[in-house]
Protein backbone atom coordinates (compact mmCIF):
# COMPACT_ATOMS: atom_id res chain seq x y z
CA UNK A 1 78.46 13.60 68.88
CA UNK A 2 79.82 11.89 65.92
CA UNK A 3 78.97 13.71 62.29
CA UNK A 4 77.82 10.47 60.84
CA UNK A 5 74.57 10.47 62.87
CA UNK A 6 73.89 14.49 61.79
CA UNK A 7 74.25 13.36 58.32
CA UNK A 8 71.81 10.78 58.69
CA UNK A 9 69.19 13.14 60.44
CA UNK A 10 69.53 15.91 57.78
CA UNK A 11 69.09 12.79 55.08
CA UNK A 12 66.02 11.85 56.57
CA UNK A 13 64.33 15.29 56.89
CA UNK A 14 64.98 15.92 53.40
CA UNK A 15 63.42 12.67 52.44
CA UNK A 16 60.49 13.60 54.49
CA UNK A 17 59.78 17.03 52.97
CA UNK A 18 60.24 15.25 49.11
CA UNK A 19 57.27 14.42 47.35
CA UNK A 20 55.67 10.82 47.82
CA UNK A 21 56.26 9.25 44.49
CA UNK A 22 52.78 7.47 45.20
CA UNK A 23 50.62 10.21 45.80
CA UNK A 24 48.10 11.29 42.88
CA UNK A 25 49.11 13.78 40.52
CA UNK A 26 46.71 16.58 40.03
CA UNK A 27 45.59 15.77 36.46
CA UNK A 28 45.02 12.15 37.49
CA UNK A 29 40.64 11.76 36.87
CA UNK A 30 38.64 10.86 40.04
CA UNK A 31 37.98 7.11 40.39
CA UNK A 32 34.55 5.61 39.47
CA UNK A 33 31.76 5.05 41.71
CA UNK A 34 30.71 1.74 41.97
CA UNK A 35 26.76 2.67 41.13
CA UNK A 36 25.46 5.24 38.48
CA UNK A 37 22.92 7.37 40.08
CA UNK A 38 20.51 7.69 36.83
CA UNK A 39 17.33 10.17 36.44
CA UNK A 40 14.34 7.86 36.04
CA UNK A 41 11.81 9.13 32.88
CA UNK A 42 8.38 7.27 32.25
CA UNK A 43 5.90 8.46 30.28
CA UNK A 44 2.44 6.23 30.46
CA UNK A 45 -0.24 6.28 27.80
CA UNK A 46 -3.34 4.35 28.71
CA UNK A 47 -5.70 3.90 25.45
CA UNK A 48 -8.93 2.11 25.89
CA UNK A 49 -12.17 1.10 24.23
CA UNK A 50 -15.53 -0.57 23.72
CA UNK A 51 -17.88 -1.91 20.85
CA UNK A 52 -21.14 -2.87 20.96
CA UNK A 53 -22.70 -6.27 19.16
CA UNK A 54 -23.14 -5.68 15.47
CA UNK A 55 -26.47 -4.30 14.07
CA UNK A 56 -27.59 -5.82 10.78
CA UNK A 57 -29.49 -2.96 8.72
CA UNK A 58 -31.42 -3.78 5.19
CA UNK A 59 -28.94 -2.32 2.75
CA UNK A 60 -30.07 0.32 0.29
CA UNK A 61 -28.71 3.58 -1.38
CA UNK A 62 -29.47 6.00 1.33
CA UNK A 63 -28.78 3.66 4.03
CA UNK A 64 -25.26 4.89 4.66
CA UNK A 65 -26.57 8.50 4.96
CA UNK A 66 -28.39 7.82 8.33
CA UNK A 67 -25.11 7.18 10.39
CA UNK A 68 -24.80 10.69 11.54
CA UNK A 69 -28.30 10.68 12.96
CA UNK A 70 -27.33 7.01 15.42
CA UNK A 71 -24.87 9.44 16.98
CA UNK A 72 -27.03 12.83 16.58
CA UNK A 73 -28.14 13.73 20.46
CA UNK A 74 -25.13 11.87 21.88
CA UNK A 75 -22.88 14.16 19.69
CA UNK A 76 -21.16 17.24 22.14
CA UNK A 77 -19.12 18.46 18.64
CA UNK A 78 -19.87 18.72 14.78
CA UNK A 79 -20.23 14.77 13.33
CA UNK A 80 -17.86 13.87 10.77
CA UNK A 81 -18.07 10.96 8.70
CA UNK A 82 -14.78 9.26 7.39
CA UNK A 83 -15.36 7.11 4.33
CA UNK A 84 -13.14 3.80 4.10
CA UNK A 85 -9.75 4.71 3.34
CA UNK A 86 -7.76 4.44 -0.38
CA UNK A 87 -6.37 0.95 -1.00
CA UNK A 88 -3.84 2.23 -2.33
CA UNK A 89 -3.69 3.99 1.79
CA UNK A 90 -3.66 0.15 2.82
CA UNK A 91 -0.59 0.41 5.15
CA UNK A 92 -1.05 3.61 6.68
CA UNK A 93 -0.94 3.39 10.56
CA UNK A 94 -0.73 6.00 13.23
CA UNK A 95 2.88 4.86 14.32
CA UNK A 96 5.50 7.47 14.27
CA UNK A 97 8.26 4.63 14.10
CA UNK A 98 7.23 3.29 10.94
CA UNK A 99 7.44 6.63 9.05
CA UNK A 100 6.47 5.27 5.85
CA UNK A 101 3.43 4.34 7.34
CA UNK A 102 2.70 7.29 9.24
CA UNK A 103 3.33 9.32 6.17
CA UNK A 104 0.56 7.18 4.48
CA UNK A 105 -1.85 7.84 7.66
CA UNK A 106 -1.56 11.48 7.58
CA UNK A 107 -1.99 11.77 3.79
CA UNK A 108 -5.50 9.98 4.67
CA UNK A 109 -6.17 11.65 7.79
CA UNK A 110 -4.40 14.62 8.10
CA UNK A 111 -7.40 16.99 7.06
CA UNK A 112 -10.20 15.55 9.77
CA UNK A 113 -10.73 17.52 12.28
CA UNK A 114 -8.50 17.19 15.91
CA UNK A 115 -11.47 15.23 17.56
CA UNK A 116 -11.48 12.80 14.76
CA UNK A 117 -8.37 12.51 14.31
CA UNK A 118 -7.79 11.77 17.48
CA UNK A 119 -10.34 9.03 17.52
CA UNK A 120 -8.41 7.45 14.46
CA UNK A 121 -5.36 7.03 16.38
CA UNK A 122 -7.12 5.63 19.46
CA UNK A 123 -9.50 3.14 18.00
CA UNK A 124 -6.74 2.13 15.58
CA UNK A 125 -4.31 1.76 18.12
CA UNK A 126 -6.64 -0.54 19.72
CA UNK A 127 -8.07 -2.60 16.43
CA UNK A 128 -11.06 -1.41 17.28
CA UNK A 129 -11.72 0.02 14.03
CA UNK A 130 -9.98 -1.31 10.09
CA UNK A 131 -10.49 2.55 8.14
CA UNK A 132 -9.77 0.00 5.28
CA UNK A 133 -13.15 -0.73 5.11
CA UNK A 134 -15.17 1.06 7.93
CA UNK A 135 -16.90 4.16 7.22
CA UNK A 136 -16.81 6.11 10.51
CA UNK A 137 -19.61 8.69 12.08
CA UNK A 138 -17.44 10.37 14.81
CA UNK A 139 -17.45 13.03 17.53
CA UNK A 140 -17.06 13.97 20.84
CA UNK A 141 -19.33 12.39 23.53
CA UNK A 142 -18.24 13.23 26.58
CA UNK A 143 -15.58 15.86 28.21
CA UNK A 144 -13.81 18.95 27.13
CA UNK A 145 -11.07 19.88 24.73
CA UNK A 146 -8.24 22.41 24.95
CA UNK A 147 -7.88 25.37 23.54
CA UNK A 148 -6.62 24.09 20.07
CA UNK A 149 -9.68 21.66 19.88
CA UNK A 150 -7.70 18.14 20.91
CA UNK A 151 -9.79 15.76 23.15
CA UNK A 152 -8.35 15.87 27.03
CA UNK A 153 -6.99 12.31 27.92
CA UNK A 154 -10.22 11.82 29.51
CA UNK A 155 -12.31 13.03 27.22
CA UNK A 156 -14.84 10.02 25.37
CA UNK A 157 -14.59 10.35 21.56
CA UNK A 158 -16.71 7.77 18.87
CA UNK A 159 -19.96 7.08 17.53
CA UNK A 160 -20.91 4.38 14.58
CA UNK A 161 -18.43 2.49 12.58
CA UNK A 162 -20.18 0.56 9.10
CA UNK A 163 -19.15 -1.96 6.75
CA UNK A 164 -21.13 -4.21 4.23
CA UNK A 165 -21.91 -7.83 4.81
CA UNK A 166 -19.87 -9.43 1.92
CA UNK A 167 -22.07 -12.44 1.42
CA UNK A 168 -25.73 -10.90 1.77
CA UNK A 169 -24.94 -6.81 0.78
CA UNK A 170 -26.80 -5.42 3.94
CA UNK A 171 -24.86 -2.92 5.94
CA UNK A 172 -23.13 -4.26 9.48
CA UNK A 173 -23.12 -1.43 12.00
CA UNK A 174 -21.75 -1.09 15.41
CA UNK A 175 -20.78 1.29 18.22
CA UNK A 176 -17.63 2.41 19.68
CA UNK A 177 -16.09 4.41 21.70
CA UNK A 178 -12.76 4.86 22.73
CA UNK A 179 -10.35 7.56 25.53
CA UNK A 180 -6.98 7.82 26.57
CA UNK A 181 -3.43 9.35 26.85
CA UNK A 182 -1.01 10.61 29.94
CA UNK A 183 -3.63 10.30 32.51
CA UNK A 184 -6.46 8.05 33.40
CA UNK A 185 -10.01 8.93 35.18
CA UNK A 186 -11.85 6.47 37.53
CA UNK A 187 -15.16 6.68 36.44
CA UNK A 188 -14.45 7.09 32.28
CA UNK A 189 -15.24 3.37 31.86
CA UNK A 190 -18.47 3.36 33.49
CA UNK A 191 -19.56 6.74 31.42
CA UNK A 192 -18.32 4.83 28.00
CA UNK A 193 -20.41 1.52 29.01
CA UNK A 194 -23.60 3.88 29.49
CA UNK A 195 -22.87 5.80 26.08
CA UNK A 196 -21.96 2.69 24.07
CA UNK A 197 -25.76 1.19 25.34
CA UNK A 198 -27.35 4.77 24.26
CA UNK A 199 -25.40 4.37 20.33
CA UNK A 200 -26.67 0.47 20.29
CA UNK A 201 -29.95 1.83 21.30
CA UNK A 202 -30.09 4.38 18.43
CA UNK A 203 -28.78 1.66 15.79
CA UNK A 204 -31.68 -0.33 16.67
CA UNK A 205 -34.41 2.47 16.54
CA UNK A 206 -33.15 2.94 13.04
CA UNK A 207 -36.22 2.03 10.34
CA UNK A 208 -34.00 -0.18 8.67
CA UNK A 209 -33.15 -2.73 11.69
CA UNK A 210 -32.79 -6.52 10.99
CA UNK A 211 -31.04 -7.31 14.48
CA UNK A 212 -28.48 -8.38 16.24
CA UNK A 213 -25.55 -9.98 14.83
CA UNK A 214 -21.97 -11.14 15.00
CA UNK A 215 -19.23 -8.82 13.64
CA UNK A 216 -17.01 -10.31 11.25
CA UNK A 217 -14.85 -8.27 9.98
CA UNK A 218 -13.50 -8.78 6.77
CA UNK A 219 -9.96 -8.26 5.96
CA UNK A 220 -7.72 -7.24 2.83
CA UNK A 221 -7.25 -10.35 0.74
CA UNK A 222 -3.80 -11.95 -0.78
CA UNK A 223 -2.68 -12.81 -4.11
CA UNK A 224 -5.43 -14.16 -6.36
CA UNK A 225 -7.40 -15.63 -3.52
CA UNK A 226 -9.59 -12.41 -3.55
CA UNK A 227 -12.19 -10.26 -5.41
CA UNK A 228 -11.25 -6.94 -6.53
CA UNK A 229 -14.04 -4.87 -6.50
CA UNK A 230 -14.30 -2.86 -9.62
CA UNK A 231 -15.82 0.06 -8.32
CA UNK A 232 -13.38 0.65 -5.88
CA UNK A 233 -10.55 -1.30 -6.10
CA UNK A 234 -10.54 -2.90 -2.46
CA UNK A 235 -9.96 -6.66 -2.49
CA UNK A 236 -11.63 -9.19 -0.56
CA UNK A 237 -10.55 -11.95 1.76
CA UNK A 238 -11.47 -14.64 -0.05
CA UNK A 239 -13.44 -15.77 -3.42
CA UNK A 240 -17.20 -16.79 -2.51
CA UNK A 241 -17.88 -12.69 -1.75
CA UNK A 242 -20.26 -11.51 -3.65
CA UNK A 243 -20.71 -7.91 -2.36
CA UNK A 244 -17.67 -5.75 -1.81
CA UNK A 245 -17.35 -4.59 2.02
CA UNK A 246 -16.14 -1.25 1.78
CA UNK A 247 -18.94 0.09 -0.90
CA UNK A 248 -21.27 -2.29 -1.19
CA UNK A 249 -21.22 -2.86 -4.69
CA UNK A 250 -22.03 -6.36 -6.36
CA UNK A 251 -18.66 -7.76 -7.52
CA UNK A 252 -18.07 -9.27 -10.78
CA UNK A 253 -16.37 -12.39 -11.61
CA UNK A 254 -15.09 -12.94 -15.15
């Protein structure tokens, strides 16, 4: 057998049992996959509310004082009353983005109690209420609350929101009612229909009753456009006011 061909077989078994200089090194990173498989994570708040028609009451100085009592027998927790909020408050809002603002919310707010507070941020959230001029008879109406006193998300929290009637000084007052948060209940609407028609019908039976009437609610005014109220600084939409919305008081022109 020639020695030619032995060399060439021992050449090519040593080739075979070399390393492939293709194969991956060990510290080489595993390729890619072509799709990401990602962790979904939702989180659904579902706020929602209801006002009744406005209620036109004769304004006078003890008139104000009676919006506890439109909630009274409706009322499952202690009534508190929120008077309109600072001007100088003007752009608080319950938004923990805008931290400015939310700074400026919980300087007005942060002392009410958890039911009310709660109320706030759910009627707010929902325009449902200006605290820029409403003064606000609140409580719980229906459900339960936890053990640190916060409404459950189906819990029904409101009662009377009031502002004055900038052209004729009587006092504007409506129902509301508002629930929410990470959960929803089937039958919370129709219970907050039925106890927004039981607050209209205690506005009404009120001795100081006018009627029905359409809410217009006023809002802050711009530049020199507006009246600044003397008594309490808030400004008014426009110039032909002659009573200021968020006390009541007669406004001055000079």
């Amino acid at each position: 057998m020639p020695l030619e061909f032995l060399r060439r077989r021992g050449g090519d078994q040593k080739a075979a049992e070399a390393p492939s200089p293709v194969q991956p090194s060990a510290g080489r990173g595993m390729p890619l996959p072509e799709e990401v498989v990602a962790a979904d994570h939702q989180l659904r708040l579902t706020f929602a509310g209801k006002t009744s028609e406005g209620v036109r009451l004769r304004g006078g100085p003890g008139v104000m004082d009676e919006l506890p009592g439109m909630v009274g027998d409706l009322a499952l927790s202690r009534i508190e009353v929120v008077e309109a909020r600072d001007p100088e408050l003007g752009h608080a809002t319950p938004s923990i983005t805008r931290t400015a603002e939310a700074s400026q919310w919980l300087q007005a707010h942060g002392s009410l109690a958890p039911i009310t507070r709660h109320a706030l941020y759910v009627l707010e959230s929902l325009d449902a209420i200006d605290p820029a001029f409403d003064t606000f008879a609140c409580a719980l109406l229906d459900g339960s609350v936890d053990p640190y006193g916060y409404p459950d998300y189906s819990a029904i929290v409101g009662g009377v929101a009031a502002h004055w009637d900038e052209s004729t000084g009587d006092l504007i007052v409506r129902g509301l009612v508002g629930w929410g948060g990470h959960g929803a209940r089937g039958d919370t609407d129709r219970i907050g229909a039925r106890i927004l028609s039981s607050l209209l019908g205690n506005i009404l039976e009120s001795g100081h009753s006018v009627g029905l009437t359409a809410v217009d609610r006023p809002v802050l005014g711009s530049g020199s456009s507006g009246v600044t109220c003397g008594h309490c600084g808030f400004t008014s939409a426009h110039s032909r006011a002659v009573y200021c919305p968020k006390c009541g008081m007669r406004l001055l022109r000079a």
